[in-house]
C-alpha atoms as a PDB file:
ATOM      1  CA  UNK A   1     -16.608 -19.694  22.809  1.00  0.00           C
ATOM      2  CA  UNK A   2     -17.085 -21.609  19.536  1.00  0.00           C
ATOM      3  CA  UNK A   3     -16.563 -19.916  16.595  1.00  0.00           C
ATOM      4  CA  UNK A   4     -20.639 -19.245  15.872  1.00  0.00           C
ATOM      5  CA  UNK A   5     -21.092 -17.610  18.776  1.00  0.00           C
ATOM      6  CA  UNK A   6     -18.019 -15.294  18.307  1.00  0.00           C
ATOM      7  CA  UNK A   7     -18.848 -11.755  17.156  1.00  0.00           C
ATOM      8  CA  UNK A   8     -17.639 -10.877  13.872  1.00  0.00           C
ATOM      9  CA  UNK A   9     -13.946  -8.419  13.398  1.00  0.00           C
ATOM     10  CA  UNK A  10     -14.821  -5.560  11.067  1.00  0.00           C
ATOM     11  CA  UNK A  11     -12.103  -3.661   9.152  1.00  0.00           C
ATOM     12  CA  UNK A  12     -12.796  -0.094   9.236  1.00  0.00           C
ATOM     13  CA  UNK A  13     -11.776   2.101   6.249  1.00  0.00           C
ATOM     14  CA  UNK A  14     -10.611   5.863   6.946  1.00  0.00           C
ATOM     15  CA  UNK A  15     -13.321   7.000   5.225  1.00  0.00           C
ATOM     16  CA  UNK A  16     -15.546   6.239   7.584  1.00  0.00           C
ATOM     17  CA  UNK A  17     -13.034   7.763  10.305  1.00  0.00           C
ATOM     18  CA  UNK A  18     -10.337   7.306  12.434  1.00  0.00           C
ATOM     19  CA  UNK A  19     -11.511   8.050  16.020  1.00  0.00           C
ATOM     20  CA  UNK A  20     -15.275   8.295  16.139  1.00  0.00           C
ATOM     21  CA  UNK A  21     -16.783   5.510  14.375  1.00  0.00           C
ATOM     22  CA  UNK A  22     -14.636   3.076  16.008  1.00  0.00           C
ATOM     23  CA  UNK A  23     -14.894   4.336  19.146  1.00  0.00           C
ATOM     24  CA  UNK A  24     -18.286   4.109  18.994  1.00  0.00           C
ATOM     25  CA  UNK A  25     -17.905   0.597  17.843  1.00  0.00           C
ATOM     26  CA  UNK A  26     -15.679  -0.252  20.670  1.00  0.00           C
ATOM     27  CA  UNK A  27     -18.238   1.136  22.914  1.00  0.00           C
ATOM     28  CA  UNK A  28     -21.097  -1.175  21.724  1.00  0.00           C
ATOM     29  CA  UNK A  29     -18.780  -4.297  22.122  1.00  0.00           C
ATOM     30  CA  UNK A  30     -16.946  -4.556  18.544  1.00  0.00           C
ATOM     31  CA  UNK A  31     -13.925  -5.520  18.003  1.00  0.00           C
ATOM     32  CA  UNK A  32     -12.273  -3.499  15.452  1.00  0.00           C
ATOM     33  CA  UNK A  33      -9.414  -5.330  13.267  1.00  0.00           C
ATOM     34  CA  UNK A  34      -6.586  -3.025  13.978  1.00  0.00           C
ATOM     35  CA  UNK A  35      -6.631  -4.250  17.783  1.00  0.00           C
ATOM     36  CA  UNK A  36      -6.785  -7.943  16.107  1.00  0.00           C
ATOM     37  CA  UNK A  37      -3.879  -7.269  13.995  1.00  0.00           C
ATOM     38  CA  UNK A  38      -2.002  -6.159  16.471  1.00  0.00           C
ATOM     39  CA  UNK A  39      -2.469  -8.523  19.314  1.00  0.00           C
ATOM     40  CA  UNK A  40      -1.651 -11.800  16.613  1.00  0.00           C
ATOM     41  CA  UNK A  41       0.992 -10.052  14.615  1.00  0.00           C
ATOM     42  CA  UNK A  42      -1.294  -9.933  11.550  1.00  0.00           C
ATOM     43  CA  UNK A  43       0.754  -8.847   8.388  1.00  0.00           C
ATOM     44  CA  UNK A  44      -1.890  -7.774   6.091  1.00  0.00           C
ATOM     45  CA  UNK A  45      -1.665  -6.546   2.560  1.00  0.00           C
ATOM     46  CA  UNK A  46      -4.771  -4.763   1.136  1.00  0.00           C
ATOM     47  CA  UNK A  47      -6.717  -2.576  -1.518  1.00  0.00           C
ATOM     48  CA  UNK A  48      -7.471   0.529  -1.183  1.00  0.00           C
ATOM     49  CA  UNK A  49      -8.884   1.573  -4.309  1.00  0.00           C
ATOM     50  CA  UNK A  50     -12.653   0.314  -4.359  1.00  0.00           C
ATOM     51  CA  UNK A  51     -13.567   1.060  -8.159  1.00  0.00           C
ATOM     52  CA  UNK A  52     -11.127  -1.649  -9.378  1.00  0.00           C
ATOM     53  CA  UNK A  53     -12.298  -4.453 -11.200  1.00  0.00           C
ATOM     54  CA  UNK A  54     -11.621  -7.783  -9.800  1.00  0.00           C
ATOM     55  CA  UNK A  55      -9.303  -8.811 -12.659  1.00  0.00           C
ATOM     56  CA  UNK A  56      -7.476  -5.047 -12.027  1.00  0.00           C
ATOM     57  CA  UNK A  57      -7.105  -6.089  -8.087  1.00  0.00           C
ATOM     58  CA  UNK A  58      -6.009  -9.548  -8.943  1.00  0.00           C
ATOM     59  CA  UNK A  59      -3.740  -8.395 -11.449  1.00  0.00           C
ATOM     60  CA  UNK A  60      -2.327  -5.667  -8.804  1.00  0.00           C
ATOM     61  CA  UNK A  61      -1.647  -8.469  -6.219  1.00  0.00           C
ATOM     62  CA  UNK A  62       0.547 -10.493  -8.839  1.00  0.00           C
ATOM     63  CA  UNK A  63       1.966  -7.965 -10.028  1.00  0.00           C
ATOM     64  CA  UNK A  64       2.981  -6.760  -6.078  1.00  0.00           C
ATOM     65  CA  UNK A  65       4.043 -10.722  -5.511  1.00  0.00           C
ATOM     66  CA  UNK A  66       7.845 -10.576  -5.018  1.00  0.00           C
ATOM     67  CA  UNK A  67       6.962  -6.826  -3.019  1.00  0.00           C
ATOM     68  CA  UNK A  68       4.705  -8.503  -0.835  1.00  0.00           C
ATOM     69  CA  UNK A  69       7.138 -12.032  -0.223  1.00  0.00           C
ATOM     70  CA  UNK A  70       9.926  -9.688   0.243  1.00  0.00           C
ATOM     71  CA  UNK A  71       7.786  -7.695   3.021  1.00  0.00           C
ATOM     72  CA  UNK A  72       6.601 -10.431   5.034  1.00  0.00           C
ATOM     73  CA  UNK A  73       9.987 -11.475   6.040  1.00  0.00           C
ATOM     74  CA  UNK A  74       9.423  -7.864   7.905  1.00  0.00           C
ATOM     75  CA  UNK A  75       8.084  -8.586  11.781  1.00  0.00           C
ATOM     76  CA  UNK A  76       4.337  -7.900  11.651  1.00  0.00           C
ATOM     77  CA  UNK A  77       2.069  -6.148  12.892  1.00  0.00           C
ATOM     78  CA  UNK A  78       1.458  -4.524   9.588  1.00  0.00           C
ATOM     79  CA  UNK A  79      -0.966  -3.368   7.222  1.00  0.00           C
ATOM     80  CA  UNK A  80       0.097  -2.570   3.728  1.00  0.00           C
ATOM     81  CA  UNK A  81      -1.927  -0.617   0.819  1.00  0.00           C
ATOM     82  CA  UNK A  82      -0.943  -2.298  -2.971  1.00  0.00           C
ATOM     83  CA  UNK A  83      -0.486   0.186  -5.064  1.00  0.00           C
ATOM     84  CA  UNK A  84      -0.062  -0.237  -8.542  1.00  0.00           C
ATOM     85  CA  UNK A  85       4.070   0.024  -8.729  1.00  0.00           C
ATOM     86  CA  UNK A  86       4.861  -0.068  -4.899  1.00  0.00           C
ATOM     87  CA  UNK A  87       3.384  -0.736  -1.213  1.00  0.00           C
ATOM     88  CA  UNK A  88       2.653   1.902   0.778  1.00  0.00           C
ATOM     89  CA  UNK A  89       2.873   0.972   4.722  1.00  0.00           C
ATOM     90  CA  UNK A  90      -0.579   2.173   6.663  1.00  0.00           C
ATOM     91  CA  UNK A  91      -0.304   0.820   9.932  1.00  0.00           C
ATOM     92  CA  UNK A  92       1.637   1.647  11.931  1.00  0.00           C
ATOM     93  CA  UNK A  93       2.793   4.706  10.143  1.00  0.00           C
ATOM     94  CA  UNK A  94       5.715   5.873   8.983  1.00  0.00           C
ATOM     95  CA  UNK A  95       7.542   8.676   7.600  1.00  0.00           C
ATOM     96  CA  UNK A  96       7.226   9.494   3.933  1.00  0.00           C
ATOM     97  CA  UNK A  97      10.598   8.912   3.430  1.00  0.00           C
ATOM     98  CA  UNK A  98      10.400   4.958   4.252  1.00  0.00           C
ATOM     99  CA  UNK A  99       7.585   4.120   1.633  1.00  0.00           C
ATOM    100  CA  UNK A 100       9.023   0.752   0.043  1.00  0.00           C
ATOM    101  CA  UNK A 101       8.996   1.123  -3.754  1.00  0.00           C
ATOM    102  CA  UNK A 102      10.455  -2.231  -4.461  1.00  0.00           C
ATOM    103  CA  UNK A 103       8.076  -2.940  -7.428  1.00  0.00           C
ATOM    104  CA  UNK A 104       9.763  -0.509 -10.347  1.00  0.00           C
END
């Protein structure tokens, strides 16, 4: 299918929930990024904090840069949340006790 006619991959944020709105989704023909991360081995770092400013999420990432190298040598799939002095693992999850504070 060429890329135009392709239906778009949404990420869903937990706020909007974590069973019903993307089954619902699923349902209507969606595919929701998880399942996309997954089936390529996606390693994905991301922001979880919405009311930063774009120089505060830029200056998170940079800040996070030898975190995140040192994380990707990690087999995906993966999603990480940058927080401001470590990475906190979302998917899959984890225990606790294996966060990765590698920033302080």
């Amino acid at each position: 299918m060429p890329p135009r006619d392709r239906p778009p991959k949404f990420f869903l944020d937990r706020s909007l929930g974590r069973v019903a709105v993307p089954t619902a989704l699923r349902e209507d023909g969606w595919e929701v990024v998880i399942e996309a991360v997954v089936k390529h081995k996606a390693k994905c770092f991301v922001i979880t904090k919405g009311q930063l400013t774009s120089s505060d999420t830029a200056r998170r990432f940079i800040a996070s840069k030898q975190a995140i190298y040192r994380t990707t040598e990690l087999p995906g799939p993966y999603i990480y949340s940058v927080q401001q002095d470590r990475l906190d693992r979302l998917f899959p999850k984890e225990p606790v006790t294996q966060e990765h504070s590698w920033l302080s």
